[in-house]
C-alpha atoms as a PDB file:
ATOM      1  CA  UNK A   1     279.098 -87.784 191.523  1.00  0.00           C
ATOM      2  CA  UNK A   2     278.810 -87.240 187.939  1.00  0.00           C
ATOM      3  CA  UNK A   3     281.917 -87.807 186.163  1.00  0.00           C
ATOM      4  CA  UNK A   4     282.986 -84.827 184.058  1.00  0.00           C
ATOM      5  CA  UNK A   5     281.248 -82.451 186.492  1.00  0.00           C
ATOM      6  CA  UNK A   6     284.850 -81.427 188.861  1.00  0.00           C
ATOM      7  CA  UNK A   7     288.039 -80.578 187.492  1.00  0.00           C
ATOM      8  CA  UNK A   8     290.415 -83.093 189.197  1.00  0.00           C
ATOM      9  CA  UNK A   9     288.031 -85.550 187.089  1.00  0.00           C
ATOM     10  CA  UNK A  10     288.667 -83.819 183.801  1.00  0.00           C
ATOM     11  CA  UNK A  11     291.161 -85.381 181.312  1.00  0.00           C
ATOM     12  CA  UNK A  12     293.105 -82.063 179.849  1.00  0.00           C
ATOM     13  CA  UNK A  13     294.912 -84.182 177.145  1.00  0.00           C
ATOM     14  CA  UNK A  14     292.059 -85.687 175.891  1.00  0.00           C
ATOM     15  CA  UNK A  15     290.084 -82.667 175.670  1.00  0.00           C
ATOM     16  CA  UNK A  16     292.725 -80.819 174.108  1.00  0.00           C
ATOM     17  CA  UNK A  17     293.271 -83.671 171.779  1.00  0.00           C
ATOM     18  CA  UNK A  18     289.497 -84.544 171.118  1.00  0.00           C
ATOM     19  CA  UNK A  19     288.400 -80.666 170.390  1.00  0.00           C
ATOM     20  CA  UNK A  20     291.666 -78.653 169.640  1.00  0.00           C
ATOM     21  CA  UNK A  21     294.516 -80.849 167.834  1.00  0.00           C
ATOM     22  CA  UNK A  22     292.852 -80.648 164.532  1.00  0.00           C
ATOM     23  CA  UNK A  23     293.251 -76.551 164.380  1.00  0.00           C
ATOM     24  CA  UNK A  24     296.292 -76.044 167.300  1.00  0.00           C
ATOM     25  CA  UNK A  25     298.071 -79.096 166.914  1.00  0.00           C
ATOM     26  CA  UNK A  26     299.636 -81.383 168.978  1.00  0.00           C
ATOM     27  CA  UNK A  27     302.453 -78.525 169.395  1.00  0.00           C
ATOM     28  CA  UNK A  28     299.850 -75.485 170.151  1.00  0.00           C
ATOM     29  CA  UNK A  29     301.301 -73.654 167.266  1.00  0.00           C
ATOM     30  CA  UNK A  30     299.009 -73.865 164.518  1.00  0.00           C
ATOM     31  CA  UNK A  31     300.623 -75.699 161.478  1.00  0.00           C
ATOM     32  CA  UNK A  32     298.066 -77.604 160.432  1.00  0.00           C
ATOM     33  CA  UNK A  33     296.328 -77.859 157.463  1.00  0.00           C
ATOM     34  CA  UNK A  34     293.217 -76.888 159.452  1.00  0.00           C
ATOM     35  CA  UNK A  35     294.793 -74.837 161.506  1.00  0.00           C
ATOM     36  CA  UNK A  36     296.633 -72.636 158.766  1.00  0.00           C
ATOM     37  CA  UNK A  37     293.827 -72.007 156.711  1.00  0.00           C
ATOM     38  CA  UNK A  38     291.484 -70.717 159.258  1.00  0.00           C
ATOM     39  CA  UNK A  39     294.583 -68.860 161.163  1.00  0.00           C
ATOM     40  CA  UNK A  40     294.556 -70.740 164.290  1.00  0.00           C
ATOM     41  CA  UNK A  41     296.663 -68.936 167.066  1.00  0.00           C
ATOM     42  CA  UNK A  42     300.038 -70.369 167.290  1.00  0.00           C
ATOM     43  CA  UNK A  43     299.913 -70.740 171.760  1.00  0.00           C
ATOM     44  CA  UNK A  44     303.763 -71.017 171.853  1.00  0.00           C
ATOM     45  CA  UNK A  45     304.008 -67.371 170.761  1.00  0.00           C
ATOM     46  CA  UNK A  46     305.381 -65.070 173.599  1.00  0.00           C
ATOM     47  CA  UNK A  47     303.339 -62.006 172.620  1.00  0.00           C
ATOM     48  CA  UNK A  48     299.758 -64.169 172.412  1.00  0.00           C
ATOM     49  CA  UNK A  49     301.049 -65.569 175.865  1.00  0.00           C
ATOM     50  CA  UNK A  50     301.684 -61.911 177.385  1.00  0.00           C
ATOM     51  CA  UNK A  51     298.478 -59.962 176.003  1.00  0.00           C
ATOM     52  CA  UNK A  52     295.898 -62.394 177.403  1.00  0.00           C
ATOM     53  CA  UNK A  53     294.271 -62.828 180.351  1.00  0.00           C
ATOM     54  CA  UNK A  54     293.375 -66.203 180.973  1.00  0.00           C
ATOM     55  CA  UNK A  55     289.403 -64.871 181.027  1.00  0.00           C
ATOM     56  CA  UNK A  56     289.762 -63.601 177.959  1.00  0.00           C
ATOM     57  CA  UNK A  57     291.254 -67.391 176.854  1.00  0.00           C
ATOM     58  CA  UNK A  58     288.203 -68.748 178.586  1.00  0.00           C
ATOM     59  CA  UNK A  59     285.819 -66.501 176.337  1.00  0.00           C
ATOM     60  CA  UNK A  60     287.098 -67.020 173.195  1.00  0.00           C
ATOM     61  CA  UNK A  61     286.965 -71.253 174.038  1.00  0.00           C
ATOM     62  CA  UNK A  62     283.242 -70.312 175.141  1.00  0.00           C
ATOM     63  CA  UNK A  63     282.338 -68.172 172.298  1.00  0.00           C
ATOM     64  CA  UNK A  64     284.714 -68.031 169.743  1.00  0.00           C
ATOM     65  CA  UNK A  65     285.275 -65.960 166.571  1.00  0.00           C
ATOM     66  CA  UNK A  66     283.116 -67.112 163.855  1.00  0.00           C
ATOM     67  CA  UNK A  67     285.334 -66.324 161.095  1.00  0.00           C
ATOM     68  CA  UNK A  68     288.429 -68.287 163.332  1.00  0.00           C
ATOM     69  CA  UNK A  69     286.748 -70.907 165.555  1.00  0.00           C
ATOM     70  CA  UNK A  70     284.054 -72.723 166.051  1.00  0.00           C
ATOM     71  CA  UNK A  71     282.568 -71.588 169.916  1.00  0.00           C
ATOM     72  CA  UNK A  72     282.612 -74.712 172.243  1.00  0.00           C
ATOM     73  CA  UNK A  73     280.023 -73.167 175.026  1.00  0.00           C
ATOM     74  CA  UNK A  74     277.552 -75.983 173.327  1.00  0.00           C
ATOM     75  CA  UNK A  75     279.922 -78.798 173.093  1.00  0.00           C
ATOM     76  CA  UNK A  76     281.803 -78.471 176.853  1.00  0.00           C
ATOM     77  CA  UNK A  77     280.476 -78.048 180.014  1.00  0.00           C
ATOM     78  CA  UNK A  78     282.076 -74.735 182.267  1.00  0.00           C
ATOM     79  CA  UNK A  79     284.765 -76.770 184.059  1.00  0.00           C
ATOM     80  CA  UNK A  80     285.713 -78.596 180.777  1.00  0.00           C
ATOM     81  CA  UNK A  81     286.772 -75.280 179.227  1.00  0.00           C
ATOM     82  CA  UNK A  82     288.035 -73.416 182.236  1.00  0.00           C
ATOM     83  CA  UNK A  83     290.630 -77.056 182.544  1.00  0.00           C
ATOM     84  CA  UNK A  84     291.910 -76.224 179.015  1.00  0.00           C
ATOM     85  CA  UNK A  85     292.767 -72.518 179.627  1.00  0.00           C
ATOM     86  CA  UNK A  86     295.972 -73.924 181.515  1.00  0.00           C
ATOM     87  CA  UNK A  87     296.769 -76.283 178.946  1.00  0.00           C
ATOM     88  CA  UNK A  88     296.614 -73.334 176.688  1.00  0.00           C
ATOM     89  CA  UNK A  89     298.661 -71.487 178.954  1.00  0.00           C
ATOM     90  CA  UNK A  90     301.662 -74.405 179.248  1.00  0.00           C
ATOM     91  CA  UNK A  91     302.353 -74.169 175.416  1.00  0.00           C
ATOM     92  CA  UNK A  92     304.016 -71.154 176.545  1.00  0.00           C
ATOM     93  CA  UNK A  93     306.758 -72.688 178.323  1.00  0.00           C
END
């Protein structure tokens, strides 16, 4: 078994914190200095929350927007971003 590879394996928090914190924040909403200059989503917002699918979450952690976010389909493997599109998801409530 290679470790990374299954999603019970893959540490959510860490992910989130090694590849999203700097933009999202620790709070999902955005307030950073990174975060508020490239308008980073805030993921507490009710209206993001309600007018995305989760595969549409999962696409734009894949591929991105260049002029938002750097696209992560290089950096994480499948299962790595698929386990953050709850963790997106809990920021709103």
């Amino acid at each position: 078994m290679v470790p990374g590879t299954f999603a019970d394996e893959i540490d959510t928090q860490e992910l989130y914190k090694k590849h999203c914190v700097l933009c999202h924040g620790e709070d999902g909403k955005g307030k950073t200095d990174l975060g508020e200059g490239l308008g980073a989503r805030d993921f507490t917002e009710k209206k993001f929350q309600n007018s995305i699918t989760d595969e549409k979450i999962l696409k734009q952690i894949e591929n991105a927007t260049p002029e938002r976010m750097f696209p992560f389909k290089d950096k994480l493997t499948a299962e790595e971003m698929k386990a953050l599109v709850p963790v997106i998801r809990a920021f709103g409530g």
